[in-house]
N, C-alpha and C. Protein backbone atom coordinates (compact mmCIF):
# COMPACT_ATOMS: atom_id res chain seq x y z
N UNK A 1 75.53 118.72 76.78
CA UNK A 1 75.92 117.65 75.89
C UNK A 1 77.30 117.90 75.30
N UNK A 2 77.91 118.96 74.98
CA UNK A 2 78.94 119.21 74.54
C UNK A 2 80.08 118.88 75.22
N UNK A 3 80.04 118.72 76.60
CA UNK A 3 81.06 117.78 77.58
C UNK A 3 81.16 116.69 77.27
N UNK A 4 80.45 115.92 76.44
CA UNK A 4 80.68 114.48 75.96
C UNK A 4 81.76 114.63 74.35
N UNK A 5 81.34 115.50 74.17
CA UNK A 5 82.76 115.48 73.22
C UNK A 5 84.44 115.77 73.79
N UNK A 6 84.34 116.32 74.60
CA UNK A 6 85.69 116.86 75.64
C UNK A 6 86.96 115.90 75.28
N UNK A 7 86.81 114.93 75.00
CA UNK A 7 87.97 113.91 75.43
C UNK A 7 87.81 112.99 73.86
N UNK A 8 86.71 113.68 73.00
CA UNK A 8 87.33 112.94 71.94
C UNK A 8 87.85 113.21 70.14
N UNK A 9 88.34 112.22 69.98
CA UNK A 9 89.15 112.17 68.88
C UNK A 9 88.46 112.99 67.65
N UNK A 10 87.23 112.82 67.50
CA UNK A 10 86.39 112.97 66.58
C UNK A 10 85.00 114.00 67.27
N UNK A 11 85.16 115.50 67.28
CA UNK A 11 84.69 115.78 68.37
C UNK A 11 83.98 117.20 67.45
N UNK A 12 83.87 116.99 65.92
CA UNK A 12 82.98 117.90 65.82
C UNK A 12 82.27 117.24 64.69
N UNK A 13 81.13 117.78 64.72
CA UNK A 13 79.70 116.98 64.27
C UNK A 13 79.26 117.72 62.81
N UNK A 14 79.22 117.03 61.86
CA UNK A 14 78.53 117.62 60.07
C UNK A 14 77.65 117.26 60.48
N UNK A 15 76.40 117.53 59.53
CA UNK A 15 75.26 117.19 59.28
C UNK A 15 74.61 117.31 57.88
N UNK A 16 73.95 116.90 57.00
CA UNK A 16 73.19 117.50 55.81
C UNK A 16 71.65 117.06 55.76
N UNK A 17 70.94 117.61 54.95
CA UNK A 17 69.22 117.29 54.72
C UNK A 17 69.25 116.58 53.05
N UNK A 18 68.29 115.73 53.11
CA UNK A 18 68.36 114.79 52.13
C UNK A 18 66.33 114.28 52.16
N UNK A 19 66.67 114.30 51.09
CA UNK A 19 65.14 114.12 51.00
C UNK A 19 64.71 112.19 51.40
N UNK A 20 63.37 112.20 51.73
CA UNK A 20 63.25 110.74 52.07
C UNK A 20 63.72 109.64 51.47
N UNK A 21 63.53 109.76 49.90
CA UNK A 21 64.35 109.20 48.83
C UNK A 21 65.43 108.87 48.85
N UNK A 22 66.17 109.98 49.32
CA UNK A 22 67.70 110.27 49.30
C UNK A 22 68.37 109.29 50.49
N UNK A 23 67.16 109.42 51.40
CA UNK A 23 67.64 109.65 52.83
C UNK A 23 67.53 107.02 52.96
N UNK A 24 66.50 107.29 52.37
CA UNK A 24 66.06 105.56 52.03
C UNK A 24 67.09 104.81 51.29
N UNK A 25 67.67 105.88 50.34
CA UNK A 25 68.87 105.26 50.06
C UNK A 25 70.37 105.14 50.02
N UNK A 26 70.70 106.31 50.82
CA UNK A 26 71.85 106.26 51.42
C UNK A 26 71.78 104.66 52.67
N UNK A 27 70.51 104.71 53.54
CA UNK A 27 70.67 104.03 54.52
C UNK A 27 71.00 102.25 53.49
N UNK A 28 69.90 102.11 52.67
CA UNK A 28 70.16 100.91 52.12
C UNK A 28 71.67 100.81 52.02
N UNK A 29 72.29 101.58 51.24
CA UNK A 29 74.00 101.82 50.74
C UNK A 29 74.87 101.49 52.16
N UNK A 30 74.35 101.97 52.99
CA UNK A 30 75.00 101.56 54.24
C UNK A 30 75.03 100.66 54.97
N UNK A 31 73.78 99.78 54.54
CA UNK A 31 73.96 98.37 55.15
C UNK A 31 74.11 97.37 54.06
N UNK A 32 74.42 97.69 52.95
CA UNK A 32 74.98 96.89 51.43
C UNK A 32 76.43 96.81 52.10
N UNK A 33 76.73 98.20 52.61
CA UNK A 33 77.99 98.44 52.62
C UNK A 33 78.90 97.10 53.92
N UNK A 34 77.71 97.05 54.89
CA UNK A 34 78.51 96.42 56.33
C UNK A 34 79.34 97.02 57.00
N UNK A 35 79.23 98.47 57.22
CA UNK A 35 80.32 99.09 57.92
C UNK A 35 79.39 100.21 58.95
N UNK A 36 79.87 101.26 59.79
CA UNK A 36 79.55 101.63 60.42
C UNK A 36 78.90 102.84 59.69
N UNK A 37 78.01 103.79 60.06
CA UNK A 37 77.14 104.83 59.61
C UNK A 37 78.72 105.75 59.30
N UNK A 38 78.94 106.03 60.56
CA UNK A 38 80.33 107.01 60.73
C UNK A 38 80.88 106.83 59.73
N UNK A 39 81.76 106.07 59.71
CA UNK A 39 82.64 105.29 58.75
C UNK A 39 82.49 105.38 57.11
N UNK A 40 81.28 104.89 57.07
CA UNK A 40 80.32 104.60 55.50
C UNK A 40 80.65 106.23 54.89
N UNK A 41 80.09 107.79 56.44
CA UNK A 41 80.01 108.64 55.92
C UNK A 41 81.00 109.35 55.53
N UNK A 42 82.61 109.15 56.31
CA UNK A 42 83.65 109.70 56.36
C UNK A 42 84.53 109.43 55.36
N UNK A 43 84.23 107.84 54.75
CA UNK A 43 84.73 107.21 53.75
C UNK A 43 83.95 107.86 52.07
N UNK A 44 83.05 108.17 52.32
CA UNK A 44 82.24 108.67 50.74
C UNK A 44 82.44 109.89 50.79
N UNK A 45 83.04 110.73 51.56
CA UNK A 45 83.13 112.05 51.84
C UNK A 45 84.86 112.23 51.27
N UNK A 46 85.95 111.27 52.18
CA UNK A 46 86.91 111.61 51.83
C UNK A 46 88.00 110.93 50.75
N UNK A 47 87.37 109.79 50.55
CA UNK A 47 87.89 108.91 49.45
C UNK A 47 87.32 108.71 47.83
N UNK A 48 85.89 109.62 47.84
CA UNK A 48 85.47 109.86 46.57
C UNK A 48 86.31 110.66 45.61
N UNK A 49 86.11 110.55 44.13
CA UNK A 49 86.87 111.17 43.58
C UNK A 49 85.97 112.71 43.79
N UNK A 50 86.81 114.15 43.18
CA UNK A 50 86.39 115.18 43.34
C UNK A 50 86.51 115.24 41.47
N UNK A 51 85.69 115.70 41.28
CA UNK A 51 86.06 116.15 39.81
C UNK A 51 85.82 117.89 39.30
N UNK A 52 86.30 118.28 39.22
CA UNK A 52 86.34 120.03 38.63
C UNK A 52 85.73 120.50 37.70
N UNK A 53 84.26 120.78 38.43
CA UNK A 53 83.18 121.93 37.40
C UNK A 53 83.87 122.76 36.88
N UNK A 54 83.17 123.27 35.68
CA UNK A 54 83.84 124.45 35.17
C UNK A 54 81.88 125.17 35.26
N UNK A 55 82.13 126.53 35.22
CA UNK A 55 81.19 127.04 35.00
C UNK A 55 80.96 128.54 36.23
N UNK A 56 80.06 129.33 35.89
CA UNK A 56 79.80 130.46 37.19
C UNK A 56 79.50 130.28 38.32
N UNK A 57 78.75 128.76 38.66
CA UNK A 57 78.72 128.42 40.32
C UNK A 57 79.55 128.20 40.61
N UNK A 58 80.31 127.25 40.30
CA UNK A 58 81.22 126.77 40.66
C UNK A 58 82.22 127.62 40.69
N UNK A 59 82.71 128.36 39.98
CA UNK A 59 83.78 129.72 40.16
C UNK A 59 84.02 130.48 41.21
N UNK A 60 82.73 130.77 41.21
CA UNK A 60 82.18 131.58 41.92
C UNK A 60 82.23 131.14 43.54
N UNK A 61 81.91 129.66 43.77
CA UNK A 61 82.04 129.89 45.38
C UNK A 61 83.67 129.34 45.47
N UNK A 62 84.31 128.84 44.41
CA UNK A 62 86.22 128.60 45.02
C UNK A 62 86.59 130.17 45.13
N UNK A 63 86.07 130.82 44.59
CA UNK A 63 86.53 132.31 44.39
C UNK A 63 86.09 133.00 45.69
N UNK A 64 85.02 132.31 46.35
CA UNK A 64 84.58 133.51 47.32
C UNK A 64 85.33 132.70 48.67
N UNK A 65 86.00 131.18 48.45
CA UNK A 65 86.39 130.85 49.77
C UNK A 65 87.96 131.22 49.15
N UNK A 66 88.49 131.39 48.50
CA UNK A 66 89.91 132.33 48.74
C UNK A 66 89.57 133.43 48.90
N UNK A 67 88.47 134.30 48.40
CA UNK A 67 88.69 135.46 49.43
C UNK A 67 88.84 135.30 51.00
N UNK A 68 87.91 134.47 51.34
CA UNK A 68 87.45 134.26 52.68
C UNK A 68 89.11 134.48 53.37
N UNK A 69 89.44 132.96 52.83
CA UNK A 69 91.37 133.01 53.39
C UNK A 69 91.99 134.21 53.65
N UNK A 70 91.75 134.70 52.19
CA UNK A 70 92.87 135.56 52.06
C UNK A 70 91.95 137.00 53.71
N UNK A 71 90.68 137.11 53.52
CA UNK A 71 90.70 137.88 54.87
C UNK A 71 90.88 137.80 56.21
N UNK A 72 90.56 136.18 56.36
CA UNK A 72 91.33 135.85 57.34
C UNK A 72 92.15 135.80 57.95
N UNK A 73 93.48 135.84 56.35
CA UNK A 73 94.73 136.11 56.67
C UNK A 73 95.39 137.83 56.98
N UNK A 74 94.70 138.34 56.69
CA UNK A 74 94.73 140.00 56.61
C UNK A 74 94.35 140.40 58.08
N UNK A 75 92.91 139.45 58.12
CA UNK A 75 92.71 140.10 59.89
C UNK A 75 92.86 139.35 61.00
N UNK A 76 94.04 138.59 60.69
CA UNK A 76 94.94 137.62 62.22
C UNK A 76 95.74 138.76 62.46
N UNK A 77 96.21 139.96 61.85
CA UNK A 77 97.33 140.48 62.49
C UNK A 77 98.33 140.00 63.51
N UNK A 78 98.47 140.23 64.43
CA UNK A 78 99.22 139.62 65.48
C UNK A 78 98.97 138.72 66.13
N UNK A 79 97.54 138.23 66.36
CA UNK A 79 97.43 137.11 67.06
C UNK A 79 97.69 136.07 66.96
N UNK A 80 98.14 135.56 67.08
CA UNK A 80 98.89 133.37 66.57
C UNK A 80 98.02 132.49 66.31
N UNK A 81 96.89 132.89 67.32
CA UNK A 81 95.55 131.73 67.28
C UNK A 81 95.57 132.02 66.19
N UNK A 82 94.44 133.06 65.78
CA UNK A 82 93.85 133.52 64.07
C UNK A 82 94.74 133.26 63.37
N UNK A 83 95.95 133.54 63.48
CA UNK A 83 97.01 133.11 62.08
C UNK A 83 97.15 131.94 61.82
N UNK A 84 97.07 131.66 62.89
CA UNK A 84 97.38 129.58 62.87
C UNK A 84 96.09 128.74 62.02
N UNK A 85 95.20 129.43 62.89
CA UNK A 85 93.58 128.23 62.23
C UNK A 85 93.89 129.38 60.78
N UNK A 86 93.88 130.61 60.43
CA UNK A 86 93.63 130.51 58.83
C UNK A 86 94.47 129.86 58.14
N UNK A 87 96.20 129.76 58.63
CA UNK A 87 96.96 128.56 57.74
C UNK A 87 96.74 127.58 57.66
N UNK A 88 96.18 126.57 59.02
CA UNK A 88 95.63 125.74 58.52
C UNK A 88 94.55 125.15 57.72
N UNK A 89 93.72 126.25 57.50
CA UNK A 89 92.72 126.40 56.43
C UNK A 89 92.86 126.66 55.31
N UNK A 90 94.11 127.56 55.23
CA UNK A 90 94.70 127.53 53.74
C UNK A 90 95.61 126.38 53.03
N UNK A 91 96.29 125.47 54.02
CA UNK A 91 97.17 124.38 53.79
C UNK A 91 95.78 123.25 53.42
N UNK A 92 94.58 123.54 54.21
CA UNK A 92 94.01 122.13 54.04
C UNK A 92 93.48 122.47 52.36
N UNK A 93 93.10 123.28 52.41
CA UNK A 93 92.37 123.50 50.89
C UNK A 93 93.40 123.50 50.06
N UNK A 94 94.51 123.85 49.99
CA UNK A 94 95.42 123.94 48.86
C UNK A 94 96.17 122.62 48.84
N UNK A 95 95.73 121.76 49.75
CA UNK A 95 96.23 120.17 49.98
C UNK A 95 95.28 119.80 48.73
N UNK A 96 93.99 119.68 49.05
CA UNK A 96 92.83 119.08 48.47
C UNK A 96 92.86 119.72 46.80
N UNK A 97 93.40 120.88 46.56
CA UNK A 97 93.05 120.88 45.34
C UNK A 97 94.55 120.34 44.68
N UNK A 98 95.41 120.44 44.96
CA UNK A 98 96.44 119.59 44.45
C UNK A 98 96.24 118.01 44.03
N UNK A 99 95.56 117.37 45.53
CA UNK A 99 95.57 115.96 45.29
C UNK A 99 94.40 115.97 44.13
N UNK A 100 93.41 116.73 44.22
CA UNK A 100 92.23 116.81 43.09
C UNK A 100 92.56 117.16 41.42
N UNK A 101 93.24 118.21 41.34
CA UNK A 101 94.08 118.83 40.29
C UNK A 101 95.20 117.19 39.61
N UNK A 102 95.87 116.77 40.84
CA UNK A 102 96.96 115.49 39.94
C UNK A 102 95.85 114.42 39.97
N UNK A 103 95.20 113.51 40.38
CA UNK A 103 93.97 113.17 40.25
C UNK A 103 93.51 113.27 38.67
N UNK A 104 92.99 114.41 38.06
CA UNK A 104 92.05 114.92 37.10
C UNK A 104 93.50 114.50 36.18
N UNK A 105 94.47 114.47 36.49
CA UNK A 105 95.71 114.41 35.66
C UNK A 105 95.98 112.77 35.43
N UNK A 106 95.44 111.87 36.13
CA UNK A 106 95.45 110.77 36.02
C UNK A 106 96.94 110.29 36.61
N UNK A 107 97.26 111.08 37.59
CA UNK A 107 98.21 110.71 38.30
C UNK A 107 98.84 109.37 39.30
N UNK A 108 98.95 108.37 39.42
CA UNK A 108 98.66 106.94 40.10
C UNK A 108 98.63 107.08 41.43
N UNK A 109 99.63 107.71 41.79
CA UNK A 109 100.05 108.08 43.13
C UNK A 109 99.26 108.65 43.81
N UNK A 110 98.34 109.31 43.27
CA UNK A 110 97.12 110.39 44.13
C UNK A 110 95.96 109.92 43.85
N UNK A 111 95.64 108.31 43.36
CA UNK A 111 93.99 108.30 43.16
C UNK A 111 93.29 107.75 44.25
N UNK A 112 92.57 107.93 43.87
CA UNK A 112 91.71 107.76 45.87
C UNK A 112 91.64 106.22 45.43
N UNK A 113 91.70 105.70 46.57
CA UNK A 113 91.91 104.05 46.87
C UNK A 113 90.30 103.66 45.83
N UNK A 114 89.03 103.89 46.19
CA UNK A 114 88.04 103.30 45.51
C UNK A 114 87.52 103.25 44.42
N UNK A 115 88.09 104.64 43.70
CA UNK A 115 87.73 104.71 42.24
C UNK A 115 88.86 103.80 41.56
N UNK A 116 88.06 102.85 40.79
CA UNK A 116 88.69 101.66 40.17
C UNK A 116 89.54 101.95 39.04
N UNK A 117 90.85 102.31 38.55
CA UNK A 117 91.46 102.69 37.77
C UNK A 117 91.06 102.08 36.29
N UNK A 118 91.36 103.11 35.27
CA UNK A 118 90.58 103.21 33.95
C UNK A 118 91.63 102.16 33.09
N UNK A 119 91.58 100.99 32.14
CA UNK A 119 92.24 100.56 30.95
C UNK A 119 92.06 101.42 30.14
């Protein structure tokens, strides 16, 4: 089955578990919505606002994925591949907390298209 992804654009697969509840009403939300499952999911995923816990969970796992980086970045040594995918892992996250960070700042320029701006 994995040869059917070969040639495309969109070629790696999320998944999450959601309880029946959960699961009954996301689907309703998705046909309120009129758009495609894909779509519905890629759009609530990347155009929601993010807002910034404070507290020990939350610390705690931004803290354990910069470590992650930062070992990643330690053990690419010479190779280009490894150096490459951890920069780009470090550029994507330090993208996201910027746009999230000016965002929380009430910045205009960075608010995600659907959250309806505040009077």
């Amino acid at each position: 089955m994995s040869g059917l992804d070969k040639n495309r654009f969109r070629n790696q697969s999320m998944c999450f578990r959601a309880s029946y509840e959960e699961r009954r009403m996301i689907e309703e939300r998705i046909k309120i919505s009129g758009i495609p499952k894909g779509r519905f999911y890629l759009d609530s995923a990347l155009k929601s606002k993010i807002i910034i816990s404070v507290g020990k969970f939350e610390s705690d796992k931004l803290s354990l994925e910069i470590r992650r980086l930062r070992q990643a970045l330690e053990d690419a040594g010479t190779d280009d591949n490894d150096l490459y995918a951890a920069l780009v892992d470090c550029r994507a996250l330090f993208e996201q907390m910027i746009i999230t960070l000016e965002c929380n700042y009430d910045n205009p320029a960075h608010r995600v298209r659907d959250v309806p701006e505040e009077k």
